[in-house]
PDB file of N, CA and C in Angstrom:
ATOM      1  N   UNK A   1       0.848  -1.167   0.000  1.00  0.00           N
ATOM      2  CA  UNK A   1       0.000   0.000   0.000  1.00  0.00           C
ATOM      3  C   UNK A   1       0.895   1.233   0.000  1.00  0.00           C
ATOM      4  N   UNK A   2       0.679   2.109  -1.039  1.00  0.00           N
ATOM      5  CA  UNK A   2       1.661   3.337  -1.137  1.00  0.00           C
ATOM      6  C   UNK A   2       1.080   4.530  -0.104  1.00  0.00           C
ATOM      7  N   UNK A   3       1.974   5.357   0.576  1.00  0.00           N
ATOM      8  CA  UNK A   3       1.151   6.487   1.142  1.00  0.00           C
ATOM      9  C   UNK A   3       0.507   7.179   0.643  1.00  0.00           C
ATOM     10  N   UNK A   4       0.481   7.387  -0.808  1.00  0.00           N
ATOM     11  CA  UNK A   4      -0.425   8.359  -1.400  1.00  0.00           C
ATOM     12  C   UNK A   4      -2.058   7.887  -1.262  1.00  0.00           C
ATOM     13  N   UNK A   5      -2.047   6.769  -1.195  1.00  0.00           N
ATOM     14  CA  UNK A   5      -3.426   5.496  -0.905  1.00  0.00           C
ATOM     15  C   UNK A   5      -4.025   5.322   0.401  1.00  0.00           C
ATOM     16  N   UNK A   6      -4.422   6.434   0.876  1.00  0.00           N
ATOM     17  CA  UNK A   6      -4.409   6.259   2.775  1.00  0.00           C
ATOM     18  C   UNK A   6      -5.848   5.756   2.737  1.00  0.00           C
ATOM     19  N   UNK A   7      -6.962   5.416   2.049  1.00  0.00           N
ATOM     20  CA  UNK A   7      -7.709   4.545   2.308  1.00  0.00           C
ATOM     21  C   UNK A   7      -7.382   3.054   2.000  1.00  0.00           C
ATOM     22  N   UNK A   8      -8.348   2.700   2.679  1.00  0.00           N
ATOM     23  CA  UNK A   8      -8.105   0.849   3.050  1.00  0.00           C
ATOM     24  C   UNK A   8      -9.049   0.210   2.513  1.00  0.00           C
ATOM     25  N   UNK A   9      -9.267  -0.696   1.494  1.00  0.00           N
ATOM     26  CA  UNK A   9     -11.052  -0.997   1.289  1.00  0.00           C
ATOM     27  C   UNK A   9     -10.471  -2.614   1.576  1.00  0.00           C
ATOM     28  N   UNK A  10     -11.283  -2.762   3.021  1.00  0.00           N
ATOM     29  CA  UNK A  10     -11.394  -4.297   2.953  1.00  0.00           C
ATOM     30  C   UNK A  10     -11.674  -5.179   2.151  1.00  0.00           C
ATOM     31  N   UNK A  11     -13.156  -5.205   1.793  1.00  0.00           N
ATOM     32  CA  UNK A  11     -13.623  -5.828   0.385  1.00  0.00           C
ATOM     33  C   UNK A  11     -12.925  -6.213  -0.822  1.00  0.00           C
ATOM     34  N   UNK A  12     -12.071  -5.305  -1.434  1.00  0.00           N
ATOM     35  CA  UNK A  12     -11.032  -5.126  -2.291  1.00  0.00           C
ATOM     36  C   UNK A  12      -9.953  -6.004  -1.990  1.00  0.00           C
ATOM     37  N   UNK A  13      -9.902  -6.329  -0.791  1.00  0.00           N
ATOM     38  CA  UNK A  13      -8.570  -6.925  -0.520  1.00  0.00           C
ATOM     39  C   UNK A  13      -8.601  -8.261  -0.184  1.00  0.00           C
ATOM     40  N   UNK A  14     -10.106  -8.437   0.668  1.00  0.00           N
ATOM     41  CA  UNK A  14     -10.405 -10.176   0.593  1.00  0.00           C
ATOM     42  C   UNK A  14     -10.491 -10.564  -0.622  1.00  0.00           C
ATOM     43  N   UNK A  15     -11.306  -9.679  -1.724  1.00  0.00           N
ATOM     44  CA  UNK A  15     -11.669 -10.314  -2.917  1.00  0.00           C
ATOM     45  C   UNK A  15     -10.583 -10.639  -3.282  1.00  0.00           C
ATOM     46  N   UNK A  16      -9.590 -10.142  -3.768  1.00  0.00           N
ATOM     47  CA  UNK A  16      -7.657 -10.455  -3.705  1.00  0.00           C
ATOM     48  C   UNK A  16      -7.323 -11.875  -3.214  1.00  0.00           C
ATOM     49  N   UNK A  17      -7.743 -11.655  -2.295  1.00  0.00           N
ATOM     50  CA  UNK A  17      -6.873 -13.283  -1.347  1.00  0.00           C
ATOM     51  C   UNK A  17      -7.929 -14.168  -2.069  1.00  0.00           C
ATOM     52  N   UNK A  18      -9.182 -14.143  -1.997  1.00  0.00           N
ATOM     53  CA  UNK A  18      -9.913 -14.869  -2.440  1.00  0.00           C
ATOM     54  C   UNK A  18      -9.488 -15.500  -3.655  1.00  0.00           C
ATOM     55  N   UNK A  19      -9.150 -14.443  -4.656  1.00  0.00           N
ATOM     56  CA  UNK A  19      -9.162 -15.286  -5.678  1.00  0.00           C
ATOM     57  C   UNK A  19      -7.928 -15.875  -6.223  1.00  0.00           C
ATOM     58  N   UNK A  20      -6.712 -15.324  -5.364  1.00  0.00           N
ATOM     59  CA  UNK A  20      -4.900 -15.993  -5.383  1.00  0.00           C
ATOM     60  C   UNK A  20      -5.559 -17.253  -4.296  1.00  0.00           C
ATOM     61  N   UNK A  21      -6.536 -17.457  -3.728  1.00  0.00           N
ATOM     62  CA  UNK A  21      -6.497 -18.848  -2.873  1.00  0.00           C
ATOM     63  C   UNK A  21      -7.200 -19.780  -3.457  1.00  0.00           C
ATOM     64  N   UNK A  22      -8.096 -19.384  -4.784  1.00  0.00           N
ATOM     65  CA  UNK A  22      -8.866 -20.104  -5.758  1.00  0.00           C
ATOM     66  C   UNK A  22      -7.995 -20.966  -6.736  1.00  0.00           C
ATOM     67  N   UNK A  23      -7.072 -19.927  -6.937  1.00  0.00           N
ATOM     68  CA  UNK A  23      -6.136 -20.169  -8.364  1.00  0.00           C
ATOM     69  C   UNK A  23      -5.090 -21.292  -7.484  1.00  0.00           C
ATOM     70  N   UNK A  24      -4.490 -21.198  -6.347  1.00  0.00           N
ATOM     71  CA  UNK A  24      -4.167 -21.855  -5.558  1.00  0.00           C
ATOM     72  C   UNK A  24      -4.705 -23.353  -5.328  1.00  0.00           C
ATOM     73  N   UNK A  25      -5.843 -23.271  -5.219  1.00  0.00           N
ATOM     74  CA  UNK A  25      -6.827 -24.673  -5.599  1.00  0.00           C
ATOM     75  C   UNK A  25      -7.242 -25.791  -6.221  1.00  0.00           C
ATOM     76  N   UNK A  26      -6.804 -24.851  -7.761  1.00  0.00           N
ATOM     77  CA  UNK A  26      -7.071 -25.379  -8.925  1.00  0.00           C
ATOM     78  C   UNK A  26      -6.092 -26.896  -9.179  1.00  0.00           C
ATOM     79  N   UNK A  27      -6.598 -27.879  -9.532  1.00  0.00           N
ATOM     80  CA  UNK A  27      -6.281 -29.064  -9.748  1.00  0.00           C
ATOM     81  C   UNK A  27      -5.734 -29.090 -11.054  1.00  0.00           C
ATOM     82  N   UNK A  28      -4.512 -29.439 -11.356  1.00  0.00           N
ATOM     83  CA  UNK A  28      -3.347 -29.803 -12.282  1.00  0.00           C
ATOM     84  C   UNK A  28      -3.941 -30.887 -12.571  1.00  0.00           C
ATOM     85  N   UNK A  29      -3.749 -31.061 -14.308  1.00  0.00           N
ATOM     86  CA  UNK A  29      -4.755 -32.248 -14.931  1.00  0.00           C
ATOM     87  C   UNK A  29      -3.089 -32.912 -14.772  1.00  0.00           C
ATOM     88  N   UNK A  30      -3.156 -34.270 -14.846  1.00  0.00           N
ATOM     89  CA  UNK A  30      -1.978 -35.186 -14.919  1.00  0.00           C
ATOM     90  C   UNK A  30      -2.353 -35.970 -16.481  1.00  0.00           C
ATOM     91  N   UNK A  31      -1.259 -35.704 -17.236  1.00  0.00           N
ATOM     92  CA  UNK A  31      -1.428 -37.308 -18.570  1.00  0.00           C
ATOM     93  C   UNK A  31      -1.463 -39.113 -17.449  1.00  0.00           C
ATOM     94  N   UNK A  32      -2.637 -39.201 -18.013  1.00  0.00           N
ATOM     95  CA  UNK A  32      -2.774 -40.803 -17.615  1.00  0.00           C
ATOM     96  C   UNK A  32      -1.735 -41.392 -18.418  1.00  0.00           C
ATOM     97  N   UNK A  33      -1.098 -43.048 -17.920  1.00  0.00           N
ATOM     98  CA  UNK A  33      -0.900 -43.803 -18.825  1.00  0.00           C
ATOM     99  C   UNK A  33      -1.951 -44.640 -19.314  1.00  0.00           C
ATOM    100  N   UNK A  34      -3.063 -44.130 -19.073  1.00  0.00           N
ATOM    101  CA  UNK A  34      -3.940 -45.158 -20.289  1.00  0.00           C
ATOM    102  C   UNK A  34      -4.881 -44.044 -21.166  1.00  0.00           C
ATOM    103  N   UNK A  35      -4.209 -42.810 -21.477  1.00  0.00           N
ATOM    104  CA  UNK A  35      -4.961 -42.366 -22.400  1.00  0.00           C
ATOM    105  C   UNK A  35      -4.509 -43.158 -23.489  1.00  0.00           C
ATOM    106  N   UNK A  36      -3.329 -43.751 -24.039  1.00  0.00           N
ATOM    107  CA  UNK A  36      -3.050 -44.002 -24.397  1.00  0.00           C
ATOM    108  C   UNK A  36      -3.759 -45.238 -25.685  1.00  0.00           C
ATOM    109  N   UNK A  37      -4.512 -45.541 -24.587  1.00  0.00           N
ATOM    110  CA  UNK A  37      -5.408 -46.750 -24.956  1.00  0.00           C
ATOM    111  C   UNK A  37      -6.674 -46.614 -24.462  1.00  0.00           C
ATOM    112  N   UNK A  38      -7.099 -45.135 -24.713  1.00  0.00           N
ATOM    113  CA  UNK A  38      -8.823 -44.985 -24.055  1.00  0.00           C
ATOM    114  C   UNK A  38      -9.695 -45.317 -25.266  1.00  0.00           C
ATOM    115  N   UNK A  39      -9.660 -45.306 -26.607  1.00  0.00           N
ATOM    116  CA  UNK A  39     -10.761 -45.563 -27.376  1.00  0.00           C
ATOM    117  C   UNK A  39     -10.993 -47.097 -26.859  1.00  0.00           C
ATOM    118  N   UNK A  40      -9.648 -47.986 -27.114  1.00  0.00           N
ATOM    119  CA  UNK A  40      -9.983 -49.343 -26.857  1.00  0.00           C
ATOM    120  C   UNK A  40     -10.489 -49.809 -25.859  1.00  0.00           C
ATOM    121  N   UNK A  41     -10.042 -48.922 -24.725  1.00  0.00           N
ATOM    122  CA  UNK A  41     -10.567 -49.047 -23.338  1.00  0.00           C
ATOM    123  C   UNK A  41     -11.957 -48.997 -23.334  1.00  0.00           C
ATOM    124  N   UNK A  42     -12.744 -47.956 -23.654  1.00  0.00           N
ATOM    125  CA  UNK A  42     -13.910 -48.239 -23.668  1.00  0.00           C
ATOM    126  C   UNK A  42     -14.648 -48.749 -24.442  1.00  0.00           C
ATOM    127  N   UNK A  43     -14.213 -49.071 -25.692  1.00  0.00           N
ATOM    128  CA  UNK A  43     -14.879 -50.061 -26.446  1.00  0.00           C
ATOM    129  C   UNK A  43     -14.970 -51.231 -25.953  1.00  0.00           C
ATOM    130  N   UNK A  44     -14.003 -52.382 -25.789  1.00  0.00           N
ATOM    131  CA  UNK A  44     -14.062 -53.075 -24.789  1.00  0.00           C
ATOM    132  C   UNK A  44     -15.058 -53.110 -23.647  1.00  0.00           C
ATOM    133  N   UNK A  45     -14.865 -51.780 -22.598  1.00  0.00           N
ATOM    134  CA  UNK A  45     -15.944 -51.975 -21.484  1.00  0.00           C
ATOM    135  C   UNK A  45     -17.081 -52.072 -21.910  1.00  0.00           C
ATOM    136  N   UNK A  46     -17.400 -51.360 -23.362  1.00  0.00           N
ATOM    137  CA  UNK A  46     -19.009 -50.740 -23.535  1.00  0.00           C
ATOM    138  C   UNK A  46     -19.398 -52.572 -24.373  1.00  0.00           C
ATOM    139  N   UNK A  47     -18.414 -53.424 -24.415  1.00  0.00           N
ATOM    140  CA  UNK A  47     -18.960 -54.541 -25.154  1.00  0.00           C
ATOM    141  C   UNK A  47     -19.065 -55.871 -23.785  1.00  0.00           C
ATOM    142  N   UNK A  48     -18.858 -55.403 -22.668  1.00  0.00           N
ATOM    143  CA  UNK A  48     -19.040 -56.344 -21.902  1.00  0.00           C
ATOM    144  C   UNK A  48     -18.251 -56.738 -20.463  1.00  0.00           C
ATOM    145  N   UNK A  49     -16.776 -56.097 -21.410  1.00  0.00           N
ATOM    146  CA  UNK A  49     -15.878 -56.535 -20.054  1.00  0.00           C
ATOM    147  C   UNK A  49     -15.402 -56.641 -18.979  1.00  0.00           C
ATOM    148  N   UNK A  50     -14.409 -56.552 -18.138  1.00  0.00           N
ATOM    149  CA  UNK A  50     -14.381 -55.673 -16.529  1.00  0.00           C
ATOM    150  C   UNK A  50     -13.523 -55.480 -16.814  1.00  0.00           C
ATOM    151  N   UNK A  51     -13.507 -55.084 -15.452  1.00  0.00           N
ATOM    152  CA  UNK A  51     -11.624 -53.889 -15.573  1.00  0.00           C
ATOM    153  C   UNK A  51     -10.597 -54.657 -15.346  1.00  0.00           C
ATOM    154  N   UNK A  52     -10.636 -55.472 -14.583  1.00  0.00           N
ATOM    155  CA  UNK A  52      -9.776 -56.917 -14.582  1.00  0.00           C
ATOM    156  C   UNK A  52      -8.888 -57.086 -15.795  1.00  0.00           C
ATOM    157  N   UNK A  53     -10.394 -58.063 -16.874  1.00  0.00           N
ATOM    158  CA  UNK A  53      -9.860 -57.938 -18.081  1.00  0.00           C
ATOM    159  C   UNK A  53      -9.193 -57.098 -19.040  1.00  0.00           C
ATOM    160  N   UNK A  54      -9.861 -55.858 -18.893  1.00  0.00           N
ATOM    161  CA  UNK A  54      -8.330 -54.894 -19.136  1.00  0.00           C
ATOM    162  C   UNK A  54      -7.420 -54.714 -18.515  1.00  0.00           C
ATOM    163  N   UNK A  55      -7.403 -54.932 -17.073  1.00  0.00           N
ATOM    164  CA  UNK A  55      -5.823 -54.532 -16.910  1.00  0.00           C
ATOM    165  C   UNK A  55      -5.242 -55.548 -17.200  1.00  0.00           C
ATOM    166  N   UNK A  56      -5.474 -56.841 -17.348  1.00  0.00           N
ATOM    167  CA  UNK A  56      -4.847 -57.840 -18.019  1.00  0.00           C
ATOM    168  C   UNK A  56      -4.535 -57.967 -19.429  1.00  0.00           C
ATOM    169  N   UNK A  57      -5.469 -57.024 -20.172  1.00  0.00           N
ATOM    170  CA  UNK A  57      -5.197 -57.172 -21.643  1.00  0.00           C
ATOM    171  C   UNK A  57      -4.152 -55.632 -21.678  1.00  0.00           C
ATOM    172  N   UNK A  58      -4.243 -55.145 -21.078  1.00  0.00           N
ATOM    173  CA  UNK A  58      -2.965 -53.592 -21.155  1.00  0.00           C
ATOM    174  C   UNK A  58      -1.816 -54.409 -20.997  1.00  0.00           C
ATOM    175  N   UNK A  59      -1.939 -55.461 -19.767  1.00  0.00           N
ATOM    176  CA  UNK A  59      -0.491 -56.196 -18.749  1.00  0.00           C
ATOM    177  C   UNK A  59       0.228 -56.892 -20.215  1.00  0.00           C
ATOM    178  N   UNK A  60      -0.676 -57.613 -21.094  1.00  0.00           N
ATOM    179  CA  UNK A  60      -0.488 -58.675 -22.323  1.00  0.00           C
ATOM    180  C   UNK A  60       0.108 -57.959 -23.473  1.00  0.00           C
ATOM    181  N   UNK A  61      -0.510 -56.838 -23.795  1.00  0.00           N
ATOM    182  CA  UNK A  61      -1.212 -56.295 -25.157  1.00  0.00           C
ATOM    183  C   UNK A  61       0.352 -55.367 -25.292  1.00  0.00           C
ATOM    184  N   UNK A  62      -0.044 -54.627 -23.938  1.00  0.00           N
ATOM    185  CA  UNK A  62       1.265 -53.135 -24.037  1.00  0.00           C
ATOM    186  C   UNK A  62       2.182 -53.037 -22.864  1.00  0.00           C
ATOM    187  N   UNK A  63       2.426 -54.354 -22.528  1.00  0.00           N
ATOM    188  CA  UNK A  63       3.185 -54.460 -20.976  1.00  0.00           C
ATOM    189  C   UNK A  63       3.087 -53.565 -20.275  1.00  0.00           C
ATOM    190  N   UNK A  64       1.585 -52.764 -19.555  1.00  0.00           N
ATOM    191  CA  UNK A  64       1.098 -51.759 -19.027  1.00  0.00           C
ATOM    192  C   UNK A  64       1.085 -52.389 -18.001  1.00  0.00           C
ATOM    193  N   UNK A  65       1.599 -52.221 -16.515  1.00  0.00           N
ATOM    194  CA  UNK A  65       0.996 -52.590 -15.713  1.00  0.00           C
ATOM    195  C   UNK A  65       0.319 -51.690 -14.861  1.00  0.00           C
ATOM    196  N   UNK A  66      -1.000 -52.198 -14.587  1.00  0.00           N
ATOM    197  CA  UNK A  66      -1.834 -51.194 -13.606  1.00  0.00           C
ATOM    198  C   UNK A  66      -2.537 -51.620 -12.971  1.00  0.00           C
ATOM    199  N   UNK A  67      -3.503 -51.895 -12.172  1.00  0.00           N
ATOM    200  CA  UNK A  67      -4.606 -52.694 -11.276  1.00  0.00           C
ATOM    201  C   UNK A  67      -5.648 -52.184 -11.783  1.00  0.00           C
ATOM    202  N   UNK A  68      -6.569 -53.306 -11.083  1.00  0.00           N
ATOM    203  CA  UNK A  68      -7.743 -53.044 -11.862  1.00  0.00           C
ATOM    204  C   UNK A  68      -8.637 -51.896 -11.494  1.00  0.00           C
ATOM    205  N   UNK A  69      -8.226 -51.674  -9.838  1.00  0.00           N
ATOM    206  CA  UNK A  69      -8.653 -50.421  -9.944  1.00  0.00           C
ATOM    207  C   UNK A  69      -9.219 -49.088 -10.300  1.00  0.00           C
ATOM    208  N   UNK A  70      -7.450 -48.929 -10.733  1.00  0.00           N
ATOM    209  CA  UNK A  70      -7.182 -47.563 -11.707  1.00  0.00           C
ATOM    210  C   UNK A  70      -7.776 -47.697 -12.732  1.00  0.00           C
ATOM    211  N   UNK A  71      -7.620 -48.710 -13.519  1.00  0.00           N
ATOM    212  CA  UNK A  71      -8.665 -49.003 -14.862  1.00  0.00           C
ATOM    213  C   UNK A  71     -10.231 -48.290 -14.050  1.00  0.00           C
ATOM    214  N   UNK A  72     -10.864 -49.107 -13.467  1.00  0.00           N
ATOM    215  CA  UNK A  72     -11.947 -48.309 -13.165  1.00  0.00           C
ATOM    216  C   UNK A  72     -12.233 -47.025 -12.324  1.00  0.00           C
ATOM    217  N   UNK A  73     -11.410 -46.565 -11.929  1.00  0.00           N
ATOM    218  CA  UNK A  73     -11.325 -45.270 -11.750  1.00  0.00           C
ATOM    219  C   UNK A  73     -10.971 -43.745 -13.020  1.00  0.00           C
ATOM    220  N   UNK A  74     -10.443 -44.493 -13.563  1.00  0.00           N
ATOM    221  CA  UNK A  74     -10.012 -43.943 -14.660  1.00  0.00           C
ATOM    222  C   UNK A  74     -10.975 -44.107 -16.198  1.00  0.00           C
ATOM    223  N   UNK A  75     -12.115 -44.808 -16.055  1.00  0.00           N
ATOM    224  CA  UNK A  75     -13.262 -45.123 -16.796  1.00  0.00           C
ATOM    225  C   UNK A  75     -14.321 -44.667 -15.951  1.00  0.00           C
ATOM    226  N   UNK A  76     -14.328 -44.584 -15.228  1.00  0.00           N
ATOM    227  CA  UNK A  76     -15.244 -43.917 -14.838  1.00  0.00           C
ATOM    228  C   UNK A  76     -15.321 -41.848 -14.306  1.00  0.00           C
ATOM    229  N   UNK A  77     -14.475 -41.616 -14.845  1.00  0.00           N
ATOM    230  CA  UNK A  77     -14.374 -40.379 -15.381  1.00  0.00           C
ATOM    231  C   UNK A  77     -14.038 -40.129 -17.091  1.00  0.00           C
ATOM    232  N   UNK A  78     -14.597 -40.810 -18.354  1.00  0.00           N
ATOM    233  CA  UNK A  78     -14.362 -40.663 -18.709  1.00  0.00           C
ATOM    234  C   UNK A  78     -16.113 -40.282 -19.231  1.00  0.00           C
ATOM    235  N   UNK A  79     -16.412 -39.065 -20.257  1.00  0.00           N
ATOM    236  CA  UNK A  79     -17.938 -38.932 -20.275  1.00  0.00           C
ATOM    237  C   UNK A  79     -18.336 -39.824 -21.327  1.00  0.00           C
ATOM    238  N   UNK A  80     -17.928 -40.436 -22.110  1.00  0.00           N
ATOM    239  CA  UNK A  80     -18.341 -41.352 -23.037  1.00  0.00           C
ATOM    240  C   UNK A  80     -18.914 -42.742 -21.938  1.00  0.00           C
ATOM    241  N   UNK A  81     -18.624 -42.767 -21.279  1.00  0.00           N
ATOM    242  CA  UNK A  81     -19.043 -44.672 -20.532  1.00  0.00           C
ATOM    243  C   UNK A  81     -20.261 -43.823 -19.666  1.00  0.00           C
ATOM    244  N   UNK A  82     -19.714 -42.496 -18.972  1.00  0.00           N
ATOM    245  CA  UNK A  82     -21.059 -42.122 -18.031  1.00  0.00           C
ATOM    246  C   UNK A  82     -22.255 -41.714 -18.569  1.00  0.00           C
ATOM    247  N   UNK A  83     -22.496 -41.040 -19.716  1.00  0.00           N
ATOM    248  CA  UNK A  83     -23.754 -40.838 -20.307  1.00  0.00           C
ATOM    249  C   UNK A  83     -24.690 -42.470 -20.560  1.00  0.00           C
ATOM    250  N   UNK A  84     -23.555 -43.498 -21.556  1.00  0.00           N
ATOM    251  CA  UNK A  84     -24.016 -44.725 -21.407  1.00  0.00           C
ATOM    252  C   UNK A  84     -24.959 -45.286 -20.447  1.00  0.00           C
ATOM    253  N   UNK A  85     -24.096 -44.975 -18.852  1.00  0.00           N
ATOM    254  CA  UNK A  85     -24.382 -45.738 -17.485  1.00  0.00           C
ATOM    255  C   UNK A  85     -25.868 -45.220 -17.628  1.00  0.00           C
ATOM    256  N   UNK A  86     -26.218 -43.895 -17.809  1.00  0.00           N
ATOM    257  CA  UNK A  86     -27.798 -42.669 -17.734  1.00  0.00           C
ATOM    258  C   UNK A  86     -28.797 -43.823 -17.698  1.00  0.00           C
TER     259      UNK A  86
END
């Protein structure tokens, strides 16, 4: 604050923090290793399979290893399978 500025506006200044603590917040997208293989990925799921079977066919296919988990965590943020699920 310069002296020439001898008022103070609170408001002005939370809104400030507010929004350097927003930007602060914001979630960093990460590259998956299975974008790599998301069309197949969900083609596959949308024809029947589990996630099992893909992480076994990634483990086979592209010496991916991952659990089956992540496969379904990672399909299930994807919006092509969730509109399906509707």
């Amino acid at each position: 604050m310069s002296k020439s500025d001898e008022t103070f506006d609170p408001h002005a200044e939370i809104e400030r923090i507010r929004t350097r603590r927003a930007e602060a917040r914001r979630k960093l997208y990460r590259k998956s290793r299975l974008d790599k293989y998301r069309a197949e990925l969900v083609a596959m799921k949308q024809a029947g399979a589990s996630c099992a079977d893909l992480a076994e066919w990634l483990r086979m296919s592209h010496r991916c290893k991952v659990n089956r988990s992540s496969v379904d965590r990672y399909l299930k943020k994807l919006p092509e399978l969730s509109e399906a699920d509707r």
